[in-house]
N, C-alpha and C. Protein backbone atom coordinates (compact mmCIF):
# COMPACT_ATOMS: atom_id res chain seq x y z
N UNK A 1 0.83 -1.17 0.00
CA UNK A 1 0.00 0.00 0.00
C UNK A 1 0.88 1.24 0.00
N UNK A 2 0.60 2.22 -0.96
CA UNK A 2 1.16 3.66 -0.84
C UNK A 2 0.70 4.48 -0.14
N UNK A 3 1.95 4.98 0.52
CA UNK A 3 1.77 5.69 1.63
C UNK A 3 1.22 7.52 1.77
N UNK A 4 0.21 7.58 2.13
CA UNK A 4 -0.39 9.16 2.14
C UNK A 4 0.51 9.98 2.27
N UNK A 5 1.23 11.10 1.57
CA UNK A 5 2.14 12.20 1.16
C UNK A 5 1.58 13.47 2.18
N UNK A 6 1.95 13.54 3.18
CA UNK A 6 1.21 14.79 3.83
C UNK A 6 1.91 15.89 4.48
N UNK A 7 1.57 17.20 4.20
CA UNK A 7 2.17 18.17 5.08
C UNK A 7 1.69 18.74 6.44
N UNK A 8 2.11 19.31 7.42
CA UNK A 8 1.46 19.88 8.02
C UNK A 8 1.96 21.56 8.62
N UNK A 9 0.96 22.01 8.68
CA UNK A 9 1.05 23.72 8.45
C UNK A 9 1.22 23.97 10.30
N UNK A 10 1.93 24.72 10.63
CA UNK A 10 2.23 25.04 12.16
C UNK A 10 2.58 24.25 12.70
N UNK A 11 4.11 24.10 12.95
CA UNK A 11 4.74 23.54 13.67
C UNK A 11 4.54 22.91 15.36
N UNK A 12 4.03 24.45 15.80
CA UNK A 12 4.37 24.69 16.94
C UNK A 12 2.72 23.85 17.43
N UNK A 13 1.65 24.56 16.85
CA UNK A 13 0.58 23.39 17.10
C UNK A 13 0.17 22.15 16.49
N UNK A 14 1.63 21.76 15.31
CA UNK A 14 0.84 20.46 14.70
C UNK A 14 2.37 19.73 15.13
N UNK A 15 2.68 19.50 16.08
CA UNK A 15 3.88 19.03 16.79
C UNK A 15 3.32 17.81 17.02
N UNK A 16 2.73 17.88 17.84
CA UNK A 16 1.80 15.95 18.29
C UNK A 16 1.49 15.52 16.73
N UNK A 17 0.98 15.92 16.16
CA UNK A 17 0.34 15.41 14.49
C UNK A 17 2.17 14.92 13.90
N UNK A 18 2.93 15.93 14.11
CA UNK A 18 4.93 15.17 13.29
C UNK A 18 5.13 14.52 13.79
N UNK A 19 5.25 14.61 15.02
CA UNK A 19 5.49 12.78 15.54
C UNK A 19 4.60 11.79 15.41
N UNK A 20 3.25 11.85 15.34
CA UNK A 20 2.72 10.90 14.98
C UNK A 20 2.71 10.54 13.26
N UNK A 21 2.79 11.47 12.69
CA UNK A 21 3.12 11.11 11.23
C UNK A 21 4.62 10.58 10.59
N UNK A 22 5.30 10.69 11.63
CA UNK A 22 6.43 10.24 11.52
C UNK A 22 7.09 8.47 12.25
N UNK A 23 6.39 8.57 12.82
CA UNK A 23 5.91 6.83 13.24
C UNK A 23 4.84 6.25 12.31
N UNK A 24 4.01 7.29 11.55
CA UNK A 24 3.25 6.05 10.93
C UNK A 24 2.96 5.01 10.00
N UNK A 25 3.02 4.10 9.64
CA UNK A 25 3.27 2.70 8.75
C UNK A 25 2.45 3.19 7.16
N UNK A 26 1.29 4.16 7.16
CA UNK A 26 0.40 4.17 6.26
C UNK A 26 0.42 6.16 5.64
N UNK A 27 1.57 6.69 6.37
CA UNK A 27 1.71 8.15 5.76
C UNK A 27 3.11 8.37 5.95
N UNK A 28 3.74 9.28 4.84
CA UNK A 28 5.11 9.97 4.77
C UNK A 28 4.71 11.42 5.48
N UNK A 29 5.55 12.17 6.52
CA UNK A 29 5.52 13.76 6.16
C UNK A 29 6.65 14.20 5.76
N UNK A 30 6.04 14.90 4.46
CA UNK A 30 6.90 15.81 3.86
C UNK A 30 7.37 16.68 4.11
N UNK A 31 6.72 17.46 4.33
CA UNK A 31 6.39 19.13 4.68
C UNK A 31 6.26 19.80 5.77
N UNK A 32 6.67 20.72 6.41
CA UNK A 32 5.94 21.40 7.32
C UNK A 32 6.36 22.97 7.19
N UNK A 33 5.56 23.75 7.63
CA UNK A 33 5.32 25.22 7.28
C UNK A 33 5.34 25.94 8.57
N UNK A 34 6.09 27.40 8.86
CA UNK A 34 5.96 27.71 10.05
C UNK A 34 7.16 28.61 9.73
N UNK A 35 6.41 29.97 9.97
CA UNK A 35 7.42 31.08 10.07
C UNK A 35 8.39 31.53 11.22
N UNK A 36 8.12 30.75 12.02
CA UNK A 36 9.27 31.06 13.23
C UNK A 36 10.53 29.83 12.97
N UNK A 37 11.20 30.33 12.46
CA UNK A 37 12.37 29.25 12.62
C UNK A 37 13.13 27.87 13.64
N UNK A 38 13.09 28.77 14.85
CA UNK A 38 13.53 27.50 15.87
C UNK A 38 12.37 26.17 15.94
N UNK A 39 11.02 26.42 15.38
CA UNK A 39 10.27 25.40 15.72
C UNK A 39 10.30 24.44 14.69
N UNK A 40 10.93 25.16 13.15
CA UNK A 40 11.04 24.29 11.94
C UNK A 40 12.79 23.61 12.60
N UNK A 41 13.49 23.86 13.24
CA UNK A 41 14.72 23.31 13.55
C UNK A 41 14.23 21.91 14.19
N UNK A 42 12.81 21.99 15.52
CA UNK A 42 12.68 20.74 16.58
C UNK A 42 12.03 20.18 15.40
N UNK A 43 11.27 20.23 14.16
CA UNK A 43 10.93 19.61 13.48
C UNK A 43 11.86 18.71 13.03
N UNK A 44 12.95 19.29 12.35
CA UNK A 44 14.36 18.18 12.03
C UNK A 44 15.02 17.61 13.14
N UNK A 45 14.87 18.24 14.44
CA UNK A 45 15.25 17.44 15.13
C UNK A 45 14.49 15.93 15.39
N UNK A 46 13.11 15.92 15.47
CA UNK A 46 12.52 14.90 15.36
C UNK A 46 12.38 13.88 14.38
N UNK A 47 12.64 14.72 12.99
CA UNK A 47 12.39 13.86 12.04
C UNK A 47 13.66 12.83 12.09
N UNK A 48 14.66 13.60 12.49
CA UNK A 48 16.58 12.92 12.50
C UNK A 48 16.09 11.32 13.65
N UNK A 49 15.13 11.48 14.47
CA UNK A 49 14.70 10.30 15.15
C UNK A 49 14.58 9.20 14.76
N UNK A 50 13.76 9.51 13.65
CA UNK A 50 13.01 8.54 12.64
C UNK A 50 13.44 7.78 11.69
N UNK A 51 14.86 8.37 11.56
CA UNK A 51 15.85 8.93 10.05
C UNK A 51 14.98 9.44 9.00
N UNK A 52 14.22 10.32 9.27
CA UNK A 52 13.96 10.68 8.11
C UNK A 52 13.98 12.07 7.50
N UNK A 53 13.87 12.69 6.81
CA UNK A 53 13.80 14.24 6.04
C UNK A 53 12.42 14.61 5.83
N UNK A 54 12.40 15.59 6.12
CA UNK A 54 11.17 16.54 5.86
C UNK A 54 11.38 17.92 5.48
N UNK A 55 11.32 18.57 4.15
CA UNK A 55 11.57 19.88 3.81
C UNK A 55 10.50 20.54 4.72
N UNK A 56 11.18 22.22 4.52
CA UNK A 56 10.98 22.94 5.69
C UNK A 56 10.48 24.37 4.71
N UNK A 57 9.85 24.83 5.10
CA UNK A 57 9.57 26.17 4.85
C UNK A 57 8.71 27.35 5.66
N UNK A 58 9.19 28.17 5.50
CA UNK A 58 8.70 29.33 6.06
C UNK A 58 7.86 30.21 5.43
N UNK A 59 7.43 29.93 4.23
CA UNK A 59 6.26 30.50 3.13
C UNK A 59 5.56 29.68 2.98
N UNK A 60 4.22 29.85 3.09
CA UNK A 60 2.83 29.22 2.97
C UNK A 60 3.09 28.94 0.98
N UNK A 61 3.17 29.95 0.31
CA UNK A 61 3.13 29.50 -0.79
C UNK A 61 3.44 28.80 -1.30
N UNK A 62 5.21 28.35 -1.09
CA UNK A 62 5.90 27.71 -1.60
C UNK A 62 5.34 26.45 -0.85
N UNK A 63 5.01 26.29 0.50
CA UNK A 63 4.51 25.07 0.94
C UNK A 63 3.45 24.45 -0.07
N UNK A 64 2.60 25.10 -0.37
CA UNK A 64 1.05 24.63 -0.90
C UNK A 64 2.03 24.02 -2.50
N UNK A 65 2.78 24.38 -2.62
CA UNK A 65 2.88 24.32 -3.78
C UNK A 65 4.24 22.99 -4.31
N UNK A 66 4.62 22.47 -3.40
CA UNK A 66 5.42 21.16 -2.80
C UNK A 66 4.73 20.57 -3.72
N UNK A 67 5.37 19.59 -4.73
CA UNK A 67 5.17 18.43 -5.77
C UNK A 67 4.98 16.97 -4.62
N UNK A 68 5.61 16.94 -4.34
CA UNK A 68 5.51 15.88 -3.41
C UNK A 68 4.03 15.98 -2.51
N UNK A 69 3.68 17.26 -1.99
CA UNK A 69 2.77 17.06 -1.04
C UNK A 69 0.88 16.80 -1.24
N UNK A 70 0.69 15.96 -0.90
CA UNK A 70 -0.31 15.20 -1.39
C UNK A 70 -1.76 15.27 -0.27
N UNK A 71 -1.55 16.19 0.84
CA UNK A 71 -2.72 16.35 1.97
C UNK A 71 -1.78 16.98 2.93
N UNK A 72 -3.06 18.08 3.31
CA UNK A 72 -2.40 18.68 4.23
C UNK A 72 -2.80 18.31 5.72
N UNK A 73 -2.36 18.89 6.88
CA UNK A 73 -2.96 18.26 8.03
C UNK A 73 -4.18 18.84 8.62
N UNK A 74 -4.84 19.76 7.68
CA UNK A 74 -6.34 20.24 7.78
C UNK A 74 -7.28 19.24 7.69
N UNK A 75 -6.81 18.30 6.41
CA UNK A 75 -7.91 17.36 5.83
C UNK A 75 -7.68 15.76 6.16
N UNK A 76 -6.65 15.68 7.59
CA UNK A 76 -6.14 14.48 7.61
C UNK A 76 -7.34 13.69 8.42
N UNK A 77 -8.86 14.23 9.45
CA UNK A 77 -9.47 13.84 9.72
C UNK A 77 -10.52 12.75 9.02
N UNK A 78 -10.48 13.64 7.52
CA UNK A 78 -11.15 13.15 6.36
C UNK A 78 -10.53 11.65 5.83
N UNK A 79 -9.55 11.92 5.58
CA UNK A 79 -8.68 11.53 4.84
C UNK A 79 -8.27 10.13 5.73
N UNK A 80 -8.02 9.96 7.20
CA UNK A 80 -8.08 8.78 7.41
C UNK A 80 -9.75 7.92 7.52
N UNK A 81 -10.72 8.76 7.48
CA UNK A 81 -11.78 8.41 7.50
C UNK A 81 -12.08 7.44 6.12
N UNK A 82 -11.68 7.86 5.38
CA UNK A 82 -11.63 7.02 3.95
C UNK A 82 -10.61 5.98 3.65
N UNK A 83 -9.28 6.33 4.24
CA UNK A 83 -8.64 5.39 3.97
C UNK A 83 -9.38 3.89 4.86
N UNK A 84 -9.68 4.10 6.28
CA UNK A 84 -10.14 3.32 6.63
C UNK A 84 -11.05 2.03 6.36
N UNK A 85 -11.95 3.13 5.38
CA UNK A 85 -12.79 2.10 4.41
C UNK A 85 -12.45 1.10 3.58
């Protein structure tokens, strides 16, 4: 099964959501967005846990606009609701 491509927007309140997307068997995170810098740093620090990479940005635009990113963490309520099915 391929794994859900997802970003998530605010670091600082979608912190519980990176670690859990970063343990999970059925989603990659790509992305995360957040104009204060030190909180996009604990982001790589966590992801380095995992071994994994997650690009970083500090512009909403350039975030939305990530080739890779495939759901954001607005619509992830939805989105496991269906996968479930």
């Amino acid at each position: 099964m391929e794994k859900i491509k997802i970003g998530v927007l605010g670091a600082y309140r979608g912190m519980t959501m990176i670690r859990v997307l970063l343990g999970h068997p059925d989603a990659e995170l790509v992305a995360v967005c957040d104009k204060y810098r030190p909180m996009l740093e604990k982001v790589t620090a966590e992801a380095e846990k995992y071994n994994q990479t997650v690009t970083l940005y500090d512009n909403f635009d350039d975030f939305i606009e990530d080739e890779d990113l495939e759901e954001t963490s607005e619509n992830l309520e939805k989105i496991f609701e269906d996968f479930e099915e």
